[in-house]
C-alpha atoms as a PDB file:
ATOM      1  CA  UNK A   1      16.673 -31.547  -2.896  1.00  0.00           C
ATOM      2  CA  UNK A   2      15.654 -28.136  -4.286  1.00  0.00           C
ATOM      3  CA  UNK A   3      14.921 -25.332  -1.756  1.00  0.00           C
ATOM      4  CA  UNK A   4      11.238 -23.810  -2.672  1.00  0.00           C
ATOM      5  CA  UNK A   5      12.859 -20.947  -4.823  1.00  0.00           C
ATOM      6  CA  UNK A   6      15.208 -23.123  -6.767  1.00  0.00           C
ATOM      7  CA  UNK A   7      12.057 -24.725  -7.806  1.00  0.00           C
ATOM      8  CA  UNK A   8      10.721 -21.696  -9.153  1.00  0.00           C
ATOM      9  CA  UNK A   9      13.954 -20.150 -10.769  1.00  0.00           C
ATOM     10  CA  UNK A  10      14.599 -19.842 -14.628  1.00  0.00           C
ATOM     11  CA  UNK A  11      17.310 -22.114 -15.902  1.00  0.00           C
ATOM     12  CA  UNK A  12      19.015 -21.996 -19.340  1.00  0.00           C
ATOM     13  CA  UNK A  13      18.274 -20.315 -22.176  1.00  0.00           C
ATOM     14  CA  UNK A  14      15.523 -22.651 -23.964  1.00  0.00           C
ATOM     15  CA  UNK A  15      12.801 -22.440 -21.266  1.00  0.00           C
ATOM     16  CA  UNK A  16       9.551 -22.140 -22.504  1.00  0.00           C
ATOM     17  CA  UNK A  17       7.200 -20.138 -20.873  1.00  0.00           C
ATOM     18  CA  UNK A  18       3.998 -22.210 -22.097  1.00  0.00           C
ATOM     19  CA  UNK A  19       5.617 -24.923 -19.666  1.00  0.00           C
ATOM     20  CA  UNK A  20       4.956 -23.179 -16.387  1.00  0.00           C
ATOM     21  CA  UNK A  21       0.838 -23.436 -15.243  1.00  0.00           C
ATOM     22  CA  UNK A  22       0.291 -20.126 -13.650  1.00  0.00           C
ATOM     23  CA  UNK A  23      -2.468 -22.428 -12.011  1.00  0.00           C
ATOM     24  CA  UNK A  24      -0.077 -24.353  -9.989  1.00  0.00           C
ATOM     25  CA  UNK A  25       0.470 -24.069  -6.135  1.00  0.00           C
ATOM     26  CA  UNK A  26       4.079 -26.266  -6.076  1.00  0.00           C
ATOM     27  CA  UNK A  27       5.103 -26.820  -2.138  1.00  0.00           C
ATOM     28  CA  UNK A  28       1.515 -26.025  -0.835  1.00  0.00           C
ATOM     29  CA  UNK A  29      -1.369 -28.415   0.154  1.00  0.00           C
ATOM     30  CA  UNK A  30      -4.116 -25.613  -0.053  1.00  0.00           C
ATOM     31  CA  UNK A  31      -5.109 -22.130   0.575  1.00  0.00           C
ATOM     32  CA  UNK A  32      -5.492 -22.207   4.763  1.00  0.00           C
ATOM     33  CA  UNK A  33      -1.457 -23.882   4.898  1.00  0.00           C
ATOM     34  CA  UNK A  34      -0.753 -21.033   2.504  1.00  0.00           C
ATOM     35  CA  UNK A  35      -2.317 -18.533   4.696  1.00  0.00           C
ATOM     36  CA  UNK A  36      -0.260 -19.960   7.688  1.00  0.00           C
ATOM     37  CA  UNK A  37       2.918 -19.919   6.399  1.00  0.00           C
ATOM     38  CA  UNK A  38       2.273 -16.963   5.476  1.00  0.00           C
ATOM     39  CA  UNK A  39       1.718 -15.477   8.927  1.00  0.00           C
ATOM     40  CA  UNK A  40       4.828 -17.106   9.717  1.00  0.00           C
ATOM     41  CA  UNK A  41       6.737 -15.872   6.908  1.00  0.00           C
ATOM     42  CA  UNK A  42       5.851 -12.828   7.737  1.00  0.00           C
ATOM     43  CA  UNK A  43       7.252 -12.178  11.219  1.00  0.00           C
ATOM     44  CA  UNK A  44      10.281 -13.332   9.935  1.00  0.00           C
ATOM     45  CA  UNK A  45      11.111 -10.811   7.605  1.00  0.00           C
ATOM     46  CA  UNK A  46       9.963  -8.402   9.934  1.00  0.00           C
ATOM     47  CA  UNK A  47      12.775  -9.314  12.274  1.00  0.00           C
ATOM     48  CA  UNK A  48      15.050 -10.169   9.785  1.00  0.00           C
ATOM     49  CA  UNK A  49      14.461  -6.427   8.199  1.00  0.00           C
ATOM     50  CA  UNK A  50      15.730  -4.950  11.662  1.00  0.00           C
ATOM     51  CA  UNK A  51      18.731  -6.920  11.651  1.00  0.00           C
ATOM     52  CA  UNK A  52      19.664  -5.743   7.617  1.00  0.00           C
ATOM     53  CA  UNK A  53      18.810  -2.153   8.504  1.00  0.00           C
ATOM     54  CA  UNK A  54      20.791  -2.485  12.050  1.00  0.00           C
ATOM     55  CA  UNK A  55      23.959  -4.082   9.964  1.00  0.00           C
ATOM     56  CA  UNK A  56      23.901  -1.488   7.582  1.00  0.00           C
ATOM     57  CA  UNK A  57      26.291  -3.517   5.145  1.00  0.00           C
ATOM     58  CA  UNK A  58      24.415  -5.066   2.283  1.00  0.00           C
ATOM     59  CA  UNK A  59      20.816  -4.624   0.682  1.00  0.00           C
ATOM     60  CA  UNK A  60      17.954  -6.030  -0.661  1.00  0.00           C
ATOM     61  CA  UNK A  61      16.511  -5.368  -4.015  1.00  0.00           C
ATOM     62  CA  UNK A  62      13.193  -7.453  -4.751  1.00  0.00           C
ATOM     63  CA  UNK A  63      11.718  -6.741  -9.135  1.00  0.00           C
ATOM     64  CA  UNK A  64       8.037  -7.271  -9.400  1.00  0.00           C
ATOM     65  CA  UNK A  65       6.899  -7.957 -13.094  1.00  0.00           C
ATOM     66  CA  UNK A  66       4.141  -9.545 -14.290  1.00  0.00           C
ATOM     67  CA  UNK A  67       1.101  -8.640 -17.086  1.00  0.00           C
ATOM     68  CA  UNK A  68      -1.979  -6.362 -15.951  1.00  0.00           C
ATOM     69  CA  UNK A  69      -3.592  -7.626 -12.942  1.00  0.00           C
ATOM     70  CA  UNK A  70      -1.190  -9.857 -12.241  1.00  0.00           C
ATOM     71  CA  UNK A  71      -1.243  -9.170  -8.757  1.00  0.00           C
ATOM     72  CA  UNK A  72       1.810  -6.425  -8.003  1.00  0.00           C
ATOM     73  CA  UNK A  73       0.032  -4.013  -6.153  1.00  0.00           C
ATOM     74  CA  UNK A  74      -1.923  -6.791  -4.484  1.00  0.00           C
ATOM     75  CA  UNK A  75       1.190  -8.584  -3.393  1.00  0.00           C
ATOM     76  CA  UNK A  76       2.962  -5.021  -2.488  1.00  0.00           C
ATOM     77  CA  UNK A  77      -0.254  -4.999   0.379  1.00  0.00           C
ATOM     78  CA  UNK A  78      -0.066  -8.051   1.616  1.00  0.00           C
ATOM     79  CA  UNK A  79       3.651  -8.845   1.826  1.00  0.00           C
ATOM     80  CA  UNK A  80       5.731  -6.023   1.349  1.00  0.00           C
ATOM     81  CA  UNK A  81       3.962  -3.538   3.841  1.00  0.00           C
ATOM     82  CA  UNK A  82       5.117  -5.913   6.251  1.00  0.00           C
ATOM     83  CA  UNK A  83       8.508  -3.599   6.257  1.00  0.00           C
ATOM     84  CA  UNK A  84       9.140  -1.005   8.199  1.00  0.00           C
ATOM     85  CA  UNK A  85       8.948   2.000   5.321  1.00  0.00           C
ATOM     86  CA  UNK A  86      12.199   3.484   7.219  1.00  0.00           C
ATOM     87  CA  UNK A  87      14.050   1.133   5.898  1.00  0.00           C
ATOM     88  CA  UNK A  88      11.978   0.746   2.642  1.00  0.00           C
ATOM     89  CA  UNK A  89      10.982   2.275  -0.178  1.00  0.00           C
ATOM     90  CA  UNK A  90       8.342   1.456  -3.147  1.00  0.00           C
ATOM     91  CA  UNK A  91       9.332   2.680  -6.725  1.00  0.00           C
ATOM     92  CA  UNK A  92       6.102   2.017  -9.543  1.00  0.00           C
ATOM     93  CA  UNK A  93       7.785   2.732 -12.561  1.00  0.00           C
ATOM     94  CA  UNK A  94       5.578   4.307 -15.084  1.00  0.00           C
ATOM     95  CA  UNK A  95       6.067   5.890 -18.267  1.00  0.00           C
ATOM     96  CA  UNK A  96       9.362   7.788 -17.721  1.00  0.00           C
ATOM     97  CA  UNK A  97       9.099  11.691 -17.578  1.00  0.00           C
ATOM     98  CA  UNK A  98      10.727  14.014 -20.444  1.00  0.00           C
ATOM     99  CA  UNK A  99      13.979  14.132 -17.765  1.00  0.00           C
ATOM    100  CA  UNK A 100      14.280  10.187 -17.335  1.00  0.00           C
ATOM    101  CA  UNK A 101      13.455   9.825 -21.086  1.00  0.00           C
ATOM    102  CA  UNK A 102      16.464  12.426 -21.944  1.00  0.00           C
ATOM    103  CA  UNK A 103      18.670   9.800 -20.185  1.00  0.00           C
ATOM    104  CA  UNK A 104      20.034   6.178 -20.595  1.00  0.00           C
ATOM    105  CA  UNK A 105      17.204   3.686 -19.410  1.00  0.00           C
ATOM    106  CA  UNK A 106      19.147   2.988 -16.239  1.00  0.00           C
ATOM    107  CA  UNK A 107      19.322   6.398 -14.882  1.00  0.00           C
ATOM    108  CA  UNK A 108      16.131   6.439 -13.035  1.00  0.00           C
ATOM    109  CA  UNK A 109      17.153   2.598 -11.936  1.00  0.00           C
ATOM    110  CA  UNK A 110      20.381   3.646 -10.546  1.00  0.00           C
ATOM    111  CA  UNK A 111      18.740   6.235  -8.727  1.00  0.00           C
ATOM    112  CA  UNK A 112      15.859   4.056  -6.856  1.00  0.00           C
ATOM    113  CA  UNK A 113      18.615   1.657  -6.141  1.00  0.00           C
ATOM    114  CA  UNK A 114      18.654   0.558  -1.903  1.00  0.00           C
ATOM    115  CA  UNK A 115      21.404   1.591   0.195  1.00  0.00           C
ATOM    116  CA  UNK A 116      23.074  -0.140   2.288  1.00  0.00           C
ATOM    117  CA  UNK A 117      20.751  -1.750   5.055  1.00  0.00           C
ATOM    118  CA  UNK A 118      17.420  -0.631   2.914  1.00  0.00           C
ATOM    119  CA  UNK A 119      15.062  -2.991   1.127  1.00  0.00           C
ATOM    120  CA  UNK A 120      13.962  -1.743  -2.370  1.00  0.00           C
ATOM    121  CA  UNK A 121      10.832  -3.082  -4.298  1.00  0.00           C
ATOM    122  CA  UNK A 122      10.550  -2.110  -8.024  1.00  0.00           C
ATOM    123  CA  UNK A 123       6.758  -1.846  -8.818  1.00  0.00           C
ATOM    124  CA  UNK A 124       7.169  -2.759 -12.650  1.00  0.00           C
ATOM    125  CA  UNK A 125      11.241  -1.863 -13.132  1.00  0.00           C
ATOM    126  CA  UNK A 126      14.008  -1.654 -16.140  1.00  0.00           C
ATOM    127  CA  UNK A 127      12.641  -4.931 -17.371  1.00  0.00           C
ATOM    128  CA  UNK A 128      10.219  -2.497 -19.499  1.00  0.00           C
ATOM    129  CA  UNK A 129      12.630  -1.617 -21.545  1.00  0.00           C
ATOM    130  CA  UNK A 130      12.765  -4.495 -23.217  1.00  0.00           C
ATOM    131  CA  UNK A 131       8.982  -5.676 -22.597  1.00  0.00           C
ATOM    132  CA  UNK A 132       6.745  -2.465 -23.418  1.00  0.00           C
ATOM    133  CA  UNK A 133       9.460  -0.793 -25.539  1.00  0.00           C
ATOM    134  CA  UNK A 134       9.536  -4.099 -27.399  1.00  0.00           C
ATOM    135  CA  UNK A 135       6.359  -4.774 -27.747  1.00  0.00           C
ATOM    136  CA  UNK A 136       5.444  -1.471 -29.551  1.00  0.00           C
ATOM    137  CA  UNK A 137       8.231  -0.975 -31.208  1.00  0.00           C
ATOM    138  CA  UNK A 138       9.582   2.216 -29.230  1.00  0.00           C
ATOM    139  CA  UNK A 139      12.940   1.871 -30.640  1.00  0.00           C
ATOM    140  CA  UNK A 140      14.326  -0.216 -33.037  1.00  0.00           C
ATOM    141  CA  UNK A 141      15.305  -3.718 -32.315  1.00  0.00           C
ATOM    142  CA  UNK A 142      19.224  -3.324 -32.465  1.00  0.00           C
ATOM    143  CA  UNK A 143      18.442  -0.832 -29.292  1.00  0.00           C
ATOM    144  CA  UNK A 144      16.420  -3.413 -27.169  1.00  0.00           C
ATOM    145  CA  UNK A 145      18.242  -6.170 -27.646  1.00  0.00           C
ATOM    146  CA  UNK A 146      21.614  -5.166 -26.481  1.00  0.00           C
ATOM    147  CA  UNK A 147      19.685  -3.955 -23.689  1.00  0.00           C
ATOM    148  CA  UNK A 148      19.664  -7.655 -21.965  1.00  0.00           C
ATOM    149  CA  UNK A 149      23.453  -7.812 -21.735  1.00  0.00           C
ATOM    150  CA  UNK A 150      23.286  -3.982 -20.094  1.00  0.00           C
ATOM    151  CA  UNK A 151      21.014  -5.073 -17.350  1.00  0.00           C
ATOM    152  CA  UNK A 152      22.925  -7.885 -16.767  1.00  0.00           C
ATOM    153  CA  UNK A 153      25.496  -6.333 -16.043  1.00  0.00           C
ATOM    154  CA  UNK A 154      23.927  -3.560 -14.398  1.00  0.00           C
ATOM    155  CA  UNK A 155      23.097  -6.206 -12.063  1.00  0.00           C
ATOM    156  CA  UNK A 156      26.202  -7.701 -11.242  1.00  0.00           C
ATOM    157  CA  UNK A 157      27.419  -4.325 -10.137  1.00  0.00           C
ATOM    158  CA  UNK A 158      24.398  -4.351  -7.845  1.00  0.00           C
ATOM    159  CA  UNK A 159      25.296  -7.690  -6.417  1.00  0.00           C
ATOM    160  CA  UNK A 160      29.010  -6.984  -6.153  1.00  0.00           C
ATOM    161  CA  UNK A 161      28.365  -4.085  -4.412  1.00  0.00           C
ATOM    162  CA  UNK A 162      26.210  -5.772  -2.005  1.00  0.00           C
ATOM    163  CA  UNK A 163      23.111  -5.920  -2.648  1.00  0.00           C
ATOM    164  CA  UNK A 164      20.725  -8.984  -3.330  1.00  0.00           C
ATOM    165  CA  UNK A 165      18.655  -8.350  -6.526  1.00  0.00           C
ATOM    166  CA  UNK A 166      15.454 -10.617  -6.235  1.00  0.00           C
ATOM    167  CA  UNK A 167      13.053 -10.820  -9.737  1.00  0.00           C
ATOM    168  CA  UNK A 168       9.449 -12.336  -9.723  1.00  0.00           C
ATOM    169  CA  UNK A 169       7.360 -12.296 -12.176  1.00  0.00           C
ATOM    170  CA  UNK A 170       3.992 -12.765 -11.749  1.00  0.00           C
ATOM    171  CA  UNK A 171       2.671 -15.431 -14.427  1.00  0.00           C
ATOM    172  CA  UNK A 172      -1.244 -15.239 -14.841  1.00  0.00           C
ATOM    173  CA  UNK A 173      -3.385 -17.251 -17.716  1.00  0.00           C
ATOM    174  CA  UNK A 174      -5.318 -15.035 -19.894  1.00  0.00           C
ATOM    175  CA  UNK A 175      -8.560 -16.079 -18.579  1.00  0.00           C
ATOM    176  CA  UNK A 176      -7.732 -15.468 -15.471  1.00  0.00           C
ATOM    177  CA  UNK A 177      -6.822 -11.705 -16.218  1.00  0.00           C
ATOM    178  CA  UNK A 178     -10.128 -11.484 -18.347  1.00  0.00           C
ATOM    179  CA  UNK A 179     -11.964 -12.768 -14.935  1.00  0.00           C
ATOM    180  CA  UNK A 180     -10.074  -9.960 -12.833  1.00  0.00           C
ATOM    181  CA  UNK A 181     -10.456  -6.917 -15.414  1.00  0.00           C
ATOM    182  CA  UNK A 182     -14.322  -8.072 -15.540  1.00  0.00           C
ATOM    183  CA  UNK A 183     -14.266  -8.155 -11.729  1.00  0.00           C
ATOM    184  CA  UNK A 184     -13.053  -4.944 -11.622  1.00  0.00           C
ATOM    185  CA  UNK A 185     -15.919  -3.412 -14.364  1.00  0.00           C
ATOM    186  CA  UNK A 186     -18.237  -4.933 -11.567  1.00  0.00           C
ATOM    187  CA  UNK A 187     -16.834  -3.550  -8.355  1.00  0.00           C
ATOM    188  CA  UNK A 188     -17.693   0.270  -8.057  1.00  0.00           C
ATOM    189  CA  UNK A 189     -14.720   0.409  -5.976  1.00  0.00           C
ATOM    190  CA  UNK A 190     -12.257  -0.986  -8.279  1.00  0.00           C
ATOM    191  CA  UNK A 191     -13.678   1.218 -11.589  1.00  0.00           C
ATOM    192  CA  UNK A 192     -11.034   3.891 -11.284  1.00  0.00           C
ATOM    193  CA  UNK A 193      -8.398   1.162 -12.025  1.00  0.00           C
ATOM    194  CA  UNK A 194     -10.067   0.201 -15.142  1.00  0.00           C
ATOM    195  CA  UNK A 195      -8.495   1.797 -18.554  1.00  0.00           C
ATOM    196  CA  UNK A 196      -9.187   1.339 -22.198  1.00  0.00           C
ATOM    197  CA  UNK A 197      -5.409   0.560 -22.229  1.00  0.00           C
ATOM    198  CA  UNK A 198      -6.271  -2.260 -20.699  1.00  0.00           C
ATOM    199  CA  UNK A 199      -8.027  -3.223 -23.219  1.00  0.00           C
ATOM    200  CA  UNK A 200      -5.630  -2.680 -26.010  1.00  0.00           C
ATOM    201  CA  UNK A 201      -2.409  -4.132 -24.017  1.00  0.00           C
ATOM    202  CA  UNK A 202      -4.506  -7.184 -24.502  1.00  0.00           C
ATOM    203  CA  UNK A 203      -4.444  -7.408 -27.890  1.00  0.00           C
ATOM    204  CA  UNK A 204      -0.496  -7.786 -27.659  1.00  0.00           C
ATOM    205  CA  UNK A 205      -1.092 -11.076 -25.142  1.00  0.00           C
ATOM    206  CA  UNK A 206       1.151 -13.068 -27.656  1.00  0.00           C
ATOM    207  CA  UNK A 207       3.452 -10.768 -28.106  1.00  0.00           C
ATOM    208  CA  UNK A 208       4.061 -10.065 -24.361  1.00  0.00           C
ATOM    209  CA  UNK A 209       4.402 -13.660 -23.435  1.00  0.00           C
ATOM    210  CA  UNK A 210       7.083 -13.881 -26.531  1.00  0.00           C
ATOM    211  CA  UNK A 211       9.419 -10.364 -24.576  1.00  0.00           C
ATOM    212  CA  UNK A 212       9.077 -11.962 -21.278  1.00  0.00           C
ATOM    213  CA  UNK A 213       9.813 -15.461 -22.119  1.00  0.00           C
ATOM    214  CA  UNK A 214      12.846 -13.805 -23.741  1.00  0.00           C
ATOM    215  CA  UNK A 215      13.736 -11.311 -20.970  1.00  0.00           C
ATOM    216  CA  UNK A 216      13.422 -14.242 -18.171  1.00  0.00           C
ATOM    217  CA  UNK A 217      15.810 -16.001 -20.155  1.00  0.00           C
ATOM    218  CA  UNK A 218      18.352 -14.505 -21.288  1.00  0.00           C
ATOM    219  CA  UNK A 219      18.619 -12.041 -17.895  1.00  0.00           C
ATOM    220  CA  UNK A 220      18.231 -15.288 -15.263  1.00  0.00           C
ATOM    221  CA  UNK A 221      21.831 -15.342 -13.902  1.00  0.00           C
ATOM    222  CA  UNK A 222      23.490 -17.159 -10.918  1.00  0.00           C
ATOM    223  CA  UNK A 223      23.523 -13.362  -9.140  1.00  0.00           C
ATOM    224  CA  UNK A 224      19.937 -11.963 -10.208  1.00  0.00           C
ATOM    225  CA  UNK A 225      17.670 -15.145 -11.087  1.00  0.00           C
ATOM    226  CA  UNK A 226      14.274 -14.489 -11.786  1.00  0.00           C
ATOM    227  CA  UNK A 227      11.704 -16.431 -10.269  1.00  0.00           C
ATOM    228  CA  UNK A 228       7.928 -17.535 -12.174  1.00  0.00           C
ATOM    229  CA  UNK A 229       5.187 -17.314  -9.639  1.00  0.00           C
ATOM    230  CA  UNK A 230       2.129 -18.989 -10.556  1.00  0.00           C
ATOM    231  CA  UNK A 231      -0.276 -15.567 -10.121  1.00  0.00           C
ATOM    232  CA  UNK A 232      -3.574 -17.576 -11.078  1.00  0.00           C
ATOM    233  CA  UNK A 233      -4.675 -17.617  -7.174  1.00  0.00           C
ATOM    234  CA  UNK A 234      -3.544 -14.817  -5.403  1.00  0.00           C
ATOM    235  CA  UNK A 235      -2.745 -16.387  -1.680  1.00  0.00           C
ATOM    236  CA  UNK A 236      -0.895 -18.950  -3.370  1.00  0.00           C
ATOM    237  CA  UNK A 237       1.336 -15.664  -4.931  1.00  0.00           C
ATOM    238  CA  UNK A 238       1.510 -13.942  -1.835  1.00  0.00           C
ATOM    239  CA  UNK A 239       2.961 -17.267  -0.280  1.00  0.00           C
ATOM    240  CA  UNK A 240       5.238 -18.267  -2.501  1.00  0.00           C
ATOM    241  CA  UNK A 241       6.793 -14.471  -2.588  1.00  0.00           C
ATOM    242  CA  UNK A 242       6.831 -14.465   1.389  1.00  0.00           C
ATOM    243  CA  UNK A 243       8.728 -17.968   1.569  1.00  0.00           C
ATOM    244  CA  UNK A 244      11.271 -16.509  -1.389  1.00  0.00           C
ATOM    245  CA  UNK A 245      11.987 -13.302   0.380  1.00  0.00           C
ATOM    246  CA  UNK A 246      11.810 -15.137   3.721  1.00  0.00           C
ATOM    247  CA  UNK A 247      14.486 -17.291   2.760  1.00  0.00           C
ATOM    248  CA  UNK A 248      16.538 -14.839   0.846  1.00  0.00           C
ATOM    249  CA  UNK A 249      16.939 -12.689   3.766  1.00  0.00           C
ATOM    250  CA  UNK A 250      17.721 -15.481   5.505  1.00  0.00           C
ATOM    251  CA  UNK A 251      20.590 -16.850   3.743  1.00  0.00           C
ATOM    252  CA  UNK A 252      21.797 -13.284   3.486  1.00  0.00           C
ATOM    253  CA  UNK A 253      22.230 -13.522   7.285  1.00  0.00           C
ATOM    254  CA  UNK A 254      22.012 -10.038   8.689  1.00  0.00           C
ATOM    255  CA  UNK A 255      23.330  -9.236  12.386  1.00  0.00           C
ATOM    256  CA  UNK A 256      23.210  -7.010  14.921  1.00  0.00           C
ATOM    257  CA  UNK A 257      26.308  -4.889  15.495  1.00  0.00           C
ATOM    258  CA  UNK A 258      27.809  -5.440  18.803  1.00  0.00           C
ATOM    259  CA  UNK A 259      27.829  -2.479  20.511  1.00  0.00           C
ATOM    260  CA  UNK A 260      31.492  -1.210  22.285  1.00  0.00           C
ATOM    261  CA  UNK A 261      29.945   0.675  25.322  1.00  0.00           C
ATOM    262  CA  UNK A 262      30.963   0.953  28.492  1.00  0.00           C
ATOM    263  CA  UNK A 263      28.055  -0.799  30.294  1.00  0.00           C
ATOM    264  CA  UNK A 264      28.786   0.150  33.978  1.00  0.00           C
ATOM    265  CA  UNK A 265      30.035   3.547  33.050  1.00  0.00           C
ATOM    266  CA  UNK A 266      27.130   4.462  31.479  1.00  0.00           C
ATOM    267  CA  UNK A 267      24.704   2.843  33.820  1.00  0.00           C
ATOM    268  CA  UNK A 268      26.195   4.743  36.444  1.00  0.00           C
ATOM    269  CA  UNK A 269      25.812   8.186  34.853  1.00  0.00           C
ATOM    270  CA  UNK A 270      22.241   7.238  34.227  1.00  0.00           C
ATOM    271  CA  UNK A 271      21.701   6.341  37.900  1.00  0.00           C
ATOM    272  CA  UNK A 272      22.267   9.980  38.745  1.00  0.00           C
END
């Protein structure tokens, strides 16, 4: 039988995007068990965090794609904050600055890698460089598409080195992200989030769900898989990436170093 993220990973190269309903909620009965195991999943990456930062010997590394208003920042809230940020730290990757753009693509990625014993969440991550860049033709097409087999093995080094890379992307329908950019026109609170860019990323709806069917494909490996999250109702995404990262850490099986001290010695100078 398939563990929940198996049924969620990309196998082979001919999957087809169109096949996965970002409208599904696979492995949940409804939006109160969701909510529960939530909870649940919760506390136990929380202790599971302070056994990975205690063991200081291996990493976590978790990708966040997904199209506008897919949810990243949303999930980032509700999940992620769950770690402590000492052991944590949240990179949004923009547009790169004139000194990451004088660089290879990687070199702000190799940078925001985690240490050992750190979790790392990429808001949005390398994975542009073959989406965005694609999609508008930032450089020419020889340059993107040997860029799959560099990030593949960019992230076998990651892995070999110790350190668990963990993709999701974020699938939403196109009416759903019409429903949430209109929400947001509607919501004086949510305005400032609003952008004609928006707008015209949009227009290139085909053409995005063409570079990410493509990237999720060809960059889905036995060390880095990426996993499709139906996005279309938001607790169901914030479950489904607890239970993933839940498990992950689980199966990554951090411990507590045992401490060499010298118990009675030292409780003996502290009882002076």
């Amino acid at each position: 039988m398939k563990t929940f993220a198996e049924r969620m990973q990309v196998r082979g190269r001919n999957m087809r995007l169109a096949d996965w309903d970002p409208d599904s909620t696979p492995g949940c009965k409804g939006k109160d068990q969701a909510n529960e195991r939530l909870a649940g999943n919760l506390a136990r990456i929380d202790e599971l965090q302070r056994r990975l930062y205690a063991e200081a010997r291996q990493s976590l590394l978790i990708v966040l794609q997904g199209m506008d208003t897919s949810g990243k920042d949303g999930l980032i809230r509700r999940v992620i904050t769950i770690f402590n940020p000492q052991g944590c730290k949240v990179w949004p990757f923009k547009v790169p600055t004139q000194e990451e753009a004088s660089h290879d693509f990687l070199w702000r990625i190799h940078r925001a890698a985690p240490a050992v014993g750190e979790v790392g969440v990429f808001n949005r991550s390398h994975y542009e460089d073959v989406l965005v860049v694609r999609v508008h033709k930032l450089v020419p097409r020889n340059v993107w598409s040997r860029r799959y087999r560099i990030i593949n093995e960019f992230e076998r080094q990651l892995h070999e080195r110790g350190t668990r890379v963990l993709k999701c992307f974020l699938h939403i329908s196109r009416e759903e992200q019409r429903e949430r950019l209109l929400a947001r026109l509607d919501d004086p609170l949510k305005r400032w989030k609003f952008s004609d860019a928006d707008l015209v990323e949009r227009g290139y709806w085909g053409s995005y769900q063409r570079a990410y069917q493509d990237a999720l494909a060809r960059c889905s490996t036995s060390h880095a898989p990426w996993h499709i999250i139906p996005a279309d109702r938001k607790w169901y995404r914030d479950f489904a990436v607890s239970q993933i990262v839940a498990d992950t850490l689980e199966r990554m099986n951090p411990r507590i170093p045992k401490a060499k001290l010298a118990i009675r010695s030292l409780r003996a100078r502290l009882a002076k």
